[in-house]
C-alpha atoms as a PDB file:
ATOM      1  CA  UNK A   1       0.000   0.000   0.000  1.00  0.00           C
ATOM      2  CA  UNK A   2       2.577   2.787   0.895  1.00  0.00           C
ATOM      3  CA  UNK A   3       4.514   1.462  -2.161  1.00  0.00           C
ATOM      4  CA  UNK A   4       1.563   2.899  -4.612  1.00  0.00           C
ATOM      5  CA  UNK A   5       1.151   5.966  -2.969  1.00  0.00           C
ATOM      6  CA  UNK A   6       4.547   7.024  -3.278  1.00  0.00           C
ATOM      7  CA  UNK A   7       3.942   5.554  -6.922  1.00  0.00           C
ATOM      8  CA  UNK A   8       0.738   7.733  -7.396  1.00  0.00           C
ATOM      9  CA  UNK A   9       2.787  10.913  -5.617  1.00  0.00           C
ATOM     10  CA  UNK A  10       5.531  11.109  -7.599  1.00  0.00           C
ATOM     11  CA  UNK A  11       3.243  10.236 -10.849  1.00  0.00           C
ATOM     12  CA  UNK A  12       1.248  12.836 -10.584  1.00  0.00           C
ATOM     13  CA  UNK A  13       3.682  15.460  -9.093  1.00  0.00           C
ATOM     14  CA  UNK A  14       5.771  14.914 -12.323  1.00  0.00           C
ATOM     15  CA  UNK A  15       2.817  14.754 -14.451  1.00  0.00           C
ATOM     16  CA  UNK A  16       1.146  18.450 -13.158  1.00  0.00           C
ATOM     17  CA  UNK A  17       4.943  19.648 -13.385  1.00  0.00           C
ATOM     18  CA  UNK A  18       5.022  18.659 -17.233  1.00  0.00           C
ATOM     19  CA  UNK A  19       1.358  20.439 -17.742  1.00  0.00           C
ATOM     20  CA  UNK A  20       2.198  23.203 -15.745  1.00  0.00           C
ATOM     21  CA  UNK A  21       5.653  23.650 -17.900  1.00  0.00           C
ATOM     22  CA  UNK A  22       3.239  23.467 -20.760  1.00  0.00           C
ATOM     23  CA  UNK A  23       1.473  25.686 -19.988  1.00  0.00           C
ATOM     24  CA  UNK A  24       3.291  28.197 -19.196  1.00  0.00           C
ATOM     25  CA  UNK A  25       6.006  27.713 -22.226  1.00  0.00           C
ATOM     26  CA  UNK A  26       3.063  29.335 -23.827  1.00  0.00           C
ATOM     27  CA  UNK A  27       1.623  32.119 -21.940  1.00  0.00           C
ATOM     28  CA  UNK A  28       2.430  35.022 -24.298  1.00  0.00           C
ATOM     29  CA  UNK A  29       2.540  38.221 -22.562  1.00  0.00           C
ATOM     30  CA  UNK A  30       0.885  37.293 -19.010  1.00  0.00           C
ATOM     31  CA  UNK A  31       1.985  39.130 -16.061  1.00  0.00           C
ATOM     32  CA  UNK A  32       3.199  36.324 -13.619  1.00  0.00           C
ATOM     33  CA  UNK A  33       5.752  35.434 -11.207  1.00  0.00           C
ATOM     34  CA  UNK A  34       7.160  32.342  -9.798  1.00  0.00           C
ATOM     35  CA  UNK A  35       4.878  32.179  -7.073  1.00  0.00           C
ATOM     36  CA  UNK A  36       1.692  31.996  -9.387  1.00  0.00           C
ATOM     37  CA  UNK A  37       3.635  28.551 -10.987  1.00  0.00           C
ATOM     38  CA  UNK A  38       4.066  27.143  -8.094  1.00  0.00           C
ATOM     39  CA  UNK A  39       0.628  27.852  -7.191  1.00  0.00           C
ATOM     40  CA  UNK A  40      -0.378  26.084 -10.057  1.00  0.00           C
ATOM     41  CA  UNK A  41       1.610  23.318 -10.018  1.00  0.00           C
ATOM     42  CA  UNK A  42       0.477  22.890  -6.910  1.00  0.00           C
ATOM     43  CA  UNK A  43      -3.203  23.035  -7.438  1.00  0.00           C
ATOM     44  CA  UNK A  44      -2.908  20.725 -10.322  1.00  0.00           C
ATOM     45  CA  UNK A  45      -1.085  17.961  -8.344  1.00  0.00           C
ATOM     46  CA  UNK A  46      -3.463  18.363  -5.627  1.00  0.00           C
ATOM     47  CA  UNK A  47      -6.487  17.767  -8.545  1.00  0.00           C
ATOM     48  CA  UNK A  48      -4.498  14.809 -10.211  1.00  0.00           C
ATOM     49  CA  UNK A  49      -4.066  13.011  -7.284  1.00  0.00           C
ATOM     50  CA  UNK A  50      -7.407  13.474  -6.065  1.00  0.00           C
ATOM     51  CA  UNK A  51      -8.616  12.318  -9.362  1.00  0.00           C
ATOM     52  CA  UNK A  52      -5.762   9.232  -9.287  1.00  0.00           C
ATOM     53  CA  UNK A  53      -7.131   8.118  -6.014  1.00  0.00           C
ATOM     54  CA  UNK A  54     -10.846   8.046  -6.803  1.00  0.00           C
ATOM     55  CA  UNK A  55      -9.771   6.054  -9.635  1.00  0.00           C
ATOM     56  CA  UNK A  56      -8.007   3.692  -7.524  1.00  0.00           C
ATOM     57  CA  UNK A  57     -10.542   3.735  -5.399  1.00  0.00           C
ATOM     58  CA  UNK A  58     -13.616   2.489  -7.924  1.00  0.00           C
ATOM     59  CA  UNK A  59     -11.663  -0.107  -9.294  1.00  0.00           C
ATOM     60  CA  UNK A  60     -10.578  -1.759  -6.478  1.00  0.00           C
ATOM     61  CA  UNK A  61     -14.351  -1.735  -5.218  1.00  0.00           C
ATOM     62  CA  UNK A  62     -15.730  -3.222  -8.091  1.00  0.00           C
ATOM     63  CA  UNK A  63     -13.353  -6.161  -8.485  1.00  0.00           C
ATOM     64  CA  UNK A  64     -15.100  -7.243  -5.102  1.00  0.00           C
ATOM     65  CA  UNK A  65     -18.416  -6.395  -6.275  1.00  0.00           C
ATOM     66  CA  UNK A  66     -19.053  -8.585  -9.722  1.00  0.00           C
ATOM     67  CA  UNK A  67     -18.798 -12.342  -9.641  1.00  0.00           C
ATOM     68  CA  UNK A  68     -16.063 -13.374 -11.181  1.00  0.00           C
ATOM     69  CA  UNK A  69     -17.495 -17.058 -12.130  1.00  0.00           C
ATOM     70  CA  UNK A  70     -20.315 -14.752 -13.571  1.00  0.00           C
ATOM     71  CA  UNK A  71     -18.464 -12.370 -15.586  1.00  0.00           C
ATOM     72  CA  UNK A  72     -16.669 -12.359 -19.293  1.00  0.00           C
ATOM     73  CA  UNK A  73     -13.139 -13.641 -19.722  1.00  0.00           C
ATOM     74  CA  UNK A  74     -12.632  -9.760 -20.681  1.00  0.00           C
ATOM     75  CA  UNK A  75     -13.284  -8.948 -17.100  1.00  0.00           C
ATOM     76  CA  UNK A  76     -11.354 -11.194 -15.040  1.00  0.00           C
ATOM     77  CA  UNK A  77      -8.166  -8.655 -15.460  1.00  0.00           C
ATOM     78  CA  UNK A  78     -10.144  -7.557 -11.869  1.00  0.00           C
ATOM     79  CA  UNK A  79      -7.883 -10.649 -10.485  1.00  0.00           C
ATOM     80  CA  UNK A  80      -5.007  -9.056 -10.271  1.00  0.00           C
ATOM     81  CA  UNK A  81      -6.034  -5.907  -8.372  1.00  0.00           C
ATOM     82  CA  UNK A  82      -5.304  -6.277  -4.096  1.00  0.00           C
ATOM     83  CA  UNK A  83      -9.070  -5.934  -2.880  1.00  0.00           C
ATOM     84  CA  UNK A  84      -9.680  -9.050  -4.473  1.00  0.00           C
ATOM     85  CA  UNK A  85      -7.022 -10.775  -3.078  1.00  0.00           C
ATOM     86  CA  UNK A  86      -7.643  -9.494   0.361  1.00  0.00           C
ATOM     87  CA  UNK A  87     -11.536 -10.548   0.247  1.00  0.00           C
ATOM     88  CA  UNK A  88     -10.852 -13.860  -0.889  1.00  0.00           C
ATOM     89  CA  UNK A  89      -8.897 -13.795   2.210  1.00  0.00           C
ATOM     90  CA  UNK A  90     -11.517 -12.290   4.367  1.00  0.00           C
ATOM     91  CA  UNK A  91     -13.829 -15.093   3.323  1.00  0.00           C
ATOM     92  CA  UNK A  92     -11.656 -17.674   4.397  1.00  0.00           C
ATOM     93  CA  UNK A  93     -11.236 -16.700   7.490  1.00  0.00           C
END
């Protein structure tokens, strides 16, 4: 667990660093100092990790919620993910 979140961390910081750069490679005549970039390279980090974790989040939930037995060989990637593992567990004990 503490293994993806410094995964997802450092993903996104790097990621919002690259749009940020992006962005403001481009910004043709604006009136803006250091401090605004950080401030947006903060705000977008905080907004892609957010969005990274609700991601994490739903997909981990629903590999516990389908049937696997039930569901299309397409579907069964949901094996691999750790909530599976750890209810499988859970109903064993």
């Amino acid at each position: 667990m503490t293994v993806r979140l410094i995964i997802s961390v450092l993903y996104t910081f790097v990621g919002s660093l690259c749009t940020t750069g992006a962005i403001w490679a481009f910004r043709a005549g604006w009136n803006v100092n250091g401090r605004q970039f950080v401030l947006t390279w903060m705000s977008l980090w905080l907004f892609a990790h957010l969005n990274f974790l609700t991601f994490d989040i739903m997909i981990n939930i629903t590999s516990i919620l389908f049937p696997f037995a039930l569901s299309p060989g397409f579907y069964r990637w949901a094996y691999a993910l750790p909530t599976h593992a750890v209810y499988n567990l859970l109903v064993d004990i």
